[in-house]
N, C-alpha and C. Protein backbone atom coordinates (compact mmCIF):
# COMPACT_ATOMS: atom_id res chain seq x y z
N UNK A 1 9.83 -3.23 -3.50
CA UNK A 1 8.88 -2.63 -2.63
C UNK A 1 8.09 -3.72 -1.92
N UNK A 2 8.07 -3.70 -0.38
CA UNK A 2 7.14 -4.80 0.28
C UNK A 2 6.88 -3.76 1.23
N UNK A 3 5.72 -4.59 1.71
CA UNK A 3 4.44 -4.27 2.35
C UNK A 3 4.16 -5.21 3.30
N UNK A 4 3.98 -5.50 4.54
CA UNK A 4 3.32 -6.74 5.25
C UNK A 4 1.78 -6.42 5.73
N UNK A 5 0.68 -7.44 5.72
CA UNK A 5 -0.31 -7.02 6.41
C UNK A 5 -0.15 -8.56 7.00
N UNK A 6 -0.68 -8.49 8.46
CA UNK A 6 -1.01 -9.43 8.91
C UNK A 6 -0.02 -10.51 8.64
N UNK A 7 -0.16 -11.97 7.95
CA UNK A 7 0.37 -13.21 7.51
C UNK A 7 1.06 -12.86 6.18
N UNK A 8 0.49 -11.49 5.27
CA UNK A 8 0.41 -11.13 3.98
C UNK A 8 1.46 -10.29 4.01
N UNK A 9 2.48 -10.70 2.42
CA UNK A 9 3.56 -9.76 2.10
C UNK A 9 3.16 -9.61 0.72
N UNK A 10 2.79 -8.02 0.67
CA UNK A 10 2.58 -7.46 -0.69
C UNK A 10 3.93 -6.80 -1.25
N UNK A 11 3.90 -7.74 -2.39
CA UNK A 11 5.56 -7.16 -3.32
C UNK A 11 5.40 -5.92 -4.44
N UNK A 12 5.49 -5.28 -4.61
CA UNK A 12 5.40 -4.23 -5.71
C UNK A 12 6.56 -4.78 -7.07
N UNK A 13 6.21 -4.97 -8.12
CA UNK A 13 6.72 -5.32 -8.82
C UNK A 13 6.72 -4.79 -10.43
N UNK A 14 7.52 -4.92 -11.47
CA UNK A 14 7.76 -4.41 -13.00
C UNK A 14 6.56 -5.15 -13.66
N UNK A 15 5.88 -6.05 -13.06
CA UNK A 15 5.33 -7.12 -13.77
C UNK A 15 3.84 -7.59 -12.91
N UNK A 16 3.61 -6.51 -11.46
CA UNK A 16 2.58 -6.69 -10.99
C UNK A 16 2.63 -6.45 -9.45
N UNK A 17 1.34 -6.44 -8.64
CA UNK A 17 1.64 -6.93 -7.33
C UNK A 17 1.12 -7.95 -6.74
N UNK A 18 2.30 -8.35 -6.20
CA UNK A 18 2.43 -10.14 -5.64
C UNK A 18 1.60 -9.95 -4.81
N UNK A 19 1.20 -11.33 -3.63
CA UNK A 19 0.86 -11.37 -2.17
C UNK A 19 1.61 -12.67 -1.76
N UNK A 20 2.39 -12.73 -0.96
CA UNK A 20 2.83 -13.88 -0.08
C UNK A 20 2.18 -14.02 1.02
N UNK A 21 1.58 -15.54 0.72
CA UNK A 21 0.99 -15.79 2.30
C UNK A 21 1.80 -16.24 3.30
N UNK A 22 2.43 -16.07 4.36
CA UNK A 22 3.56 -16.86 5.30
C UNK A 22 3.00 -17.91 5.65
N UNK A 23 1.49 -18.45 6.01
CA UNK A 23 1.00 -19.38 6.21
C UNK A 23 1.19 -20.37 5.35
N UNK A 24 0.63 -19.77 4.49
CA UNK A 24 0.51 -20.83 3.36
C UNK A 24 1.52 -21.13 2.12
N UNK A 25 2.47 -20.50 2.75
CA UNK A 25 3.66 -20.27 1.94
C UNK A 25 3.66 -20.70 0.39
N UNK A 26 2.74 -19.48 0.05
CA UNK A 26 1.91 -19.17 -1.45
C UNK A 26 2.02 -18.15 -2.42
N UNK A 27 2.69 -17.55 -3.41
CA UNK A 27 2.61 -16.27 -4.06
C UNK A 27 1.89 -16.55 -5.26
N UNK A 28 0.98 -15.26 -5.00
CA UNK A 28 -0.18 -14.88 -5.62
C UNK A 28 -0.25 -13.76 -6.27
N UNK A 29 -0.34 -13.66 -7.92
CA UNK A 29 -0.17 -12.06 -8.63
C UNK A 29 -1.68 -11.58 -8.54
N UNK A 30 -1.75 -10.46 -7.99
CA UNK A 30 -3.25 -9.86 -7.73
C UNK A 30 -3.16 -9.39 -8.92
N UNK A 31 -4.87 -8.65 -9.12
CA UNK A 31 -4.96 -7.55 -10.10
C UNK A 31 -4.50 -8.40 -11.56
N UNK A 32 -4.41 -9.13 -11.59
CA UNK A 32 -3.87 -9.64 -13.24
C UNK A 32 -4.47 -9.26 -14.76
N UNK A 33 -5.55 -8.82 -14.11
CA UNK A 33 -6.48 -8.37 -15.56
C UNK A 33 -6.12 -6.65 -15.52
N UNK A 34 -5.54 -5.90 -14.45
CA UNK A 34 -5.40 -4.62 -14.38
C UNK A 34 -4.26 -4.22 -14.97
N UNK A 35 -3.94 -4.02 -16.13
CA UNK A 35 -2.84 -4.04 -17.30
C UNK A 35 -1.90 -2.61 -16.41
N UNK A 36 -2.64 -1.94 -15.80
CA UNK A 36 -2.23 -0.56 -15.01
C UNK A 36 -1.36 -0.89 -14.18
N UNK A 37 -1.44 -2.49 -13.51
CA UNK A 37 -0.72 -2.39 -11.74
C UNK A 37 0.46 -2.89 -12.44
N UNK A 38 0.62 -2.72 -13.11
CA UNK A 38 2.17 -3.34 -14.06
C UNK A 38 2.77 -1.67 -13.60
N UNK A 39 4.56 -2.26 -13.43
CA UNK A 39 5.05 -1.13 -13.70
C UNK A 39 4.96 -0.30 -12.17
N UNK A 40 4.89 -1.23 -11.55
CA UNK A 40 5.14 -0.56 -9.42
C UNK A 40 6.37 0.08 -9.46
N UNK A 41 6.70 1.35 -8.91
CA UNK A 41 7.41 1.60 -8.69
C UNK A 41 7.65 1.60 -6.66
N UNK A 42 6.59 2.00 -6.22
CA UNK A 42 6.72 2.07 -4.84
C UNK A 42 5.11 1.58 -3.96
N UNK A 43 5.53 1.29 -2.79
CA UNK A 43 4.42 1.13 -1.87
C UNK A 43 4.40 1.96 -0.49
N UNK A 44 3.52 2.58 -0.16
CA UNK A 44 3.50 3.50 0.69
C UNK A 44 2.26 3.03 2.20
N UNK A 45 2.73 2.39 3.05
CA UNK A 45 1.28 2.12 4.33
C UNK A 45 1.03 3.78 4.91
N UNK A 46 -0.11 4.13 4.42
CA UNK A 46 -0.76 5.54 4.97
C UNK A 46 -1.45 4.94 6.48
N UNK A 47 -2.45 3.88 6.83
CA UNK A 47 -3.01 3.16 8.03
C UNK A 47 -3.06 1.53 7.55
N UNK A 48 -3.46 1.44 8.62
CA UNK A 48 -3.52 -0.63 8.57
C UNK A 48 -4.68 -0.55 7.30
N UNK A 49 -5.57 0.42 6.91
CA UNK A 49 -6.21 -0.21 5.46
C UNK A 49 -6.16 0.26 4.16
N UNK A 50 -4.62 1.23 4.37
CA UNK A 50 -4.36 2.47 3.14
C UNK A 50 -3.04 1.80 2.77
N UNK A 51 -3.18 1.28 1.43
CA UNK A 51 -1.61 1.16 0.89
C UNK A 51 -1.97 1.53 -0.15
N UNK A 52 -1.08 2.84 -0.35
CA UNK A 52 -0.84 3.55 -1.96
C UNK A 52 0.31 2.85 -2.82
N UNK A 53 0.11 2.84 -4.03
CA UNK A 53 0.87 1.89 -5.25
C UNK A 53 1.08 2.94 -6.35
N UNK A 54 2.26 3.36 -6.51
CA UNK A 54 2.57 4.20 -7.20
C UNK A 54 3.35 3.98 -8.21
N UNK A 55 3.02 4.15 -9.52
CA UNK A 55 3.15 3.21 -10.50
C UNK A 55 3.90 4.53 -11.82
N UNK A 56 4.78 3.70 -12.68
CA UNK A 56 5.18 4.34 -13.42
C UNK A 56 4.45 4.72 -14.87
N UNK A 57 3.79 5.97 -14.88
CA UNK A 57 3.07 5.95 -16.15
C UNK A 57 1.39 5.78 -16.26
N UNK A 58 1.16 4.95 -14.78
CA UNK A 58 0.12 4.65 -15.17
C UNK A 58 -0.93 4.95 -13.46
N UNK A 59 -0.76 6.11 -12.79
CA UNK A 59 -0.94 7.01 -12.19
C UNK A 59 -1.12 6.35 -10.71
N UNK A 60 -1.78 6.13 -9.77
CA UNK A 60 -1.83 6.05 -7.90
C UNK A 60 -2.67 5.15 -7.88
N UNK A 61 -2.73 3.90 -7.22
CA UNK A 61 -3.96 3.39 -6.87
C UNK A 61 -3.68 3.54 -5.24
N UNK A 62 -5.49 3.18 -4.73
CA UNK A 62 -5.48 2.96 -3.50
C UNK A 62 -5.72 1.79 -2.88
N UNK A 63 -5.24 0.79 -2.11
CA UNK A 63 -5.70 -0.59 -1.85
C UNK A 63 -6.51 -1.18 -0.66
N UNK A 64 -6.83 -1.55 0.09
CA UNK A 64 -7.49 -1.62 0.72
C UNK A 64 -7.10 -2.82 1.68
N UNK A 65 -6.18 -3.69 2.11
CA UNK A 65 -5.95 -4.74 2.17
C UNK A 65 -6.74 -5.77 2.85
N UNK A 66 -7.64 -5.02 3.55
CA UNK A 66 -8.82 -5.89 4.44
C UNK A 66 -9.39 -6.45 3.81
N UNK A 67 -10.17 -5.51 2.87
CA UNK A 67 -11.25 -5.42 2.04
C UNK A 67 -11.15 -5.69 0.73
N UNK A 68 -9.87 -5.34 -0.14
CA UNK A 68 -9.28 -5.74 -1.60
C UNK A 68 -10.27 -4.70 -2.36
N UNK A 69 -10.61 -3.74 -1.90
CA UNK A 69 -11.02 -2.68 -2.60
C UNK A 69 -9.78 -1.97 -3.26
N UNK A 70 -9.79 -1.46 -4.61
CA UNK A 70 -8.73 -1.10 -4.91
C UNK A 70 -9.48 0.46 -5.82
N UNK A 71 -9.22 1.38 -5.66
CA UNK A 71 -9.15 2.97 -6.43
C UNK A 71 -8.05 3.62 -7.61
N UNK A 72 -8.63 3.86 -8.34
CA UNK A 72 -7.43 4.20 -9.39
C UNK A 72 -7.43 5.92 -9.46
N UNK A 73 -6.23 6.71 -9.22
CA UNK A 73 -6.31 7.87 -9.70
C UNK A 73 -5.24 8.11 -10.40
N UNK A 74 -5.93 8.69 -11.98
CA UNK A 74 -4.69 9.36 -12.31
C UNK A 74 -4.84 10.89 -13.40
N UNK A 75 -4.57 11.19 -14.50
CA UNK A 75 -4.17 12.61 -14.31
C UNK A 75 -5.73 13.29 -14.73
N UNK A 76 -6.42 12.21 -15.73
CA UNK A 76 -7.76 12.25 -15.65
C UNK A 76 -8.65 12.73 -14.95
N UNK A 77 -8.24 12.15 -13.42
CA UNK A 77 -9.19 11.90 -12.48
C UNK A 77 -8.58 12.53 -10.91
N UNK A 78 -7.60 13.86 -11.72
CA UNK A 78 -7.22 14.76 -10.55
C UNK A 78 -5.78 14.83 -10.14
N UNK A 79 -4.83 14.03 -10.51
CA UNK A 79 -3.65 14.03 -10.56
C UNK A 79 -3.06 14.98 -11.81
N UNK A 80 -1.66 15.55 -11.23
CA UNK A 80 -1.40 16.63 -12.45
C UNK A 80 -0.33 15.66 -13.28
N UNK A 81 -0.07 14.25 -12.59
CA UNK A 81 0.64 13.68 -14.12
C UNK A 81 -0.01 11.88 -13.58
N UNK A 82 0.43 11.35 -14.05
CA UNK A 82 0.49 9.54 -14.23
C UNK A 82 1.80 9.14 -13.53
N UNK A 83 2.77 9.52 -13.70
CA UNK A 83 4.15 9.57 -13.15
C UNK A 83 4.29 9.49 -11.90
């Protein structure tokens, strides 16, 4: 699963999500303390500041890429599964 913003390639991954800078020809695991963003299954661009991360098990986040605001929903918090 990739994603481009701008210079930035966001990878969805079993093990996290990346960022490649093309500039700086740099990869970077975001989120590393978020034991949740493990386990990407897909990436979805809703607008230039909506990328949904849809994760196996461990329910939707929302990202923000401007801003690196990131939202977690899952079955808790209004979703009818995690899946």
């Amino acid at each position: 699963m990739i994603y481009r913003y701008g210079d930035a390639i966001y990878i969805g991954a079993r093990n996290g999500l990346f960022v490649y800078s093309i500039k700086d020809k740099t990869l970077v695991c975001l989120y590393k303390d978020i034991s949740e963003m493990s386990h990407i299954q897909t990436l979805l661009q809703q607008s230039a500041n909506k990328l949904w991360i849809g994760t196996e098990g461990y329910g939707l986040f929302l990202l923000n890429p401007q801003t690196g605001e990131l939202k977690c929903y899952r079955k808790g918090l209004g979703l009818n599964s995690d899946y």
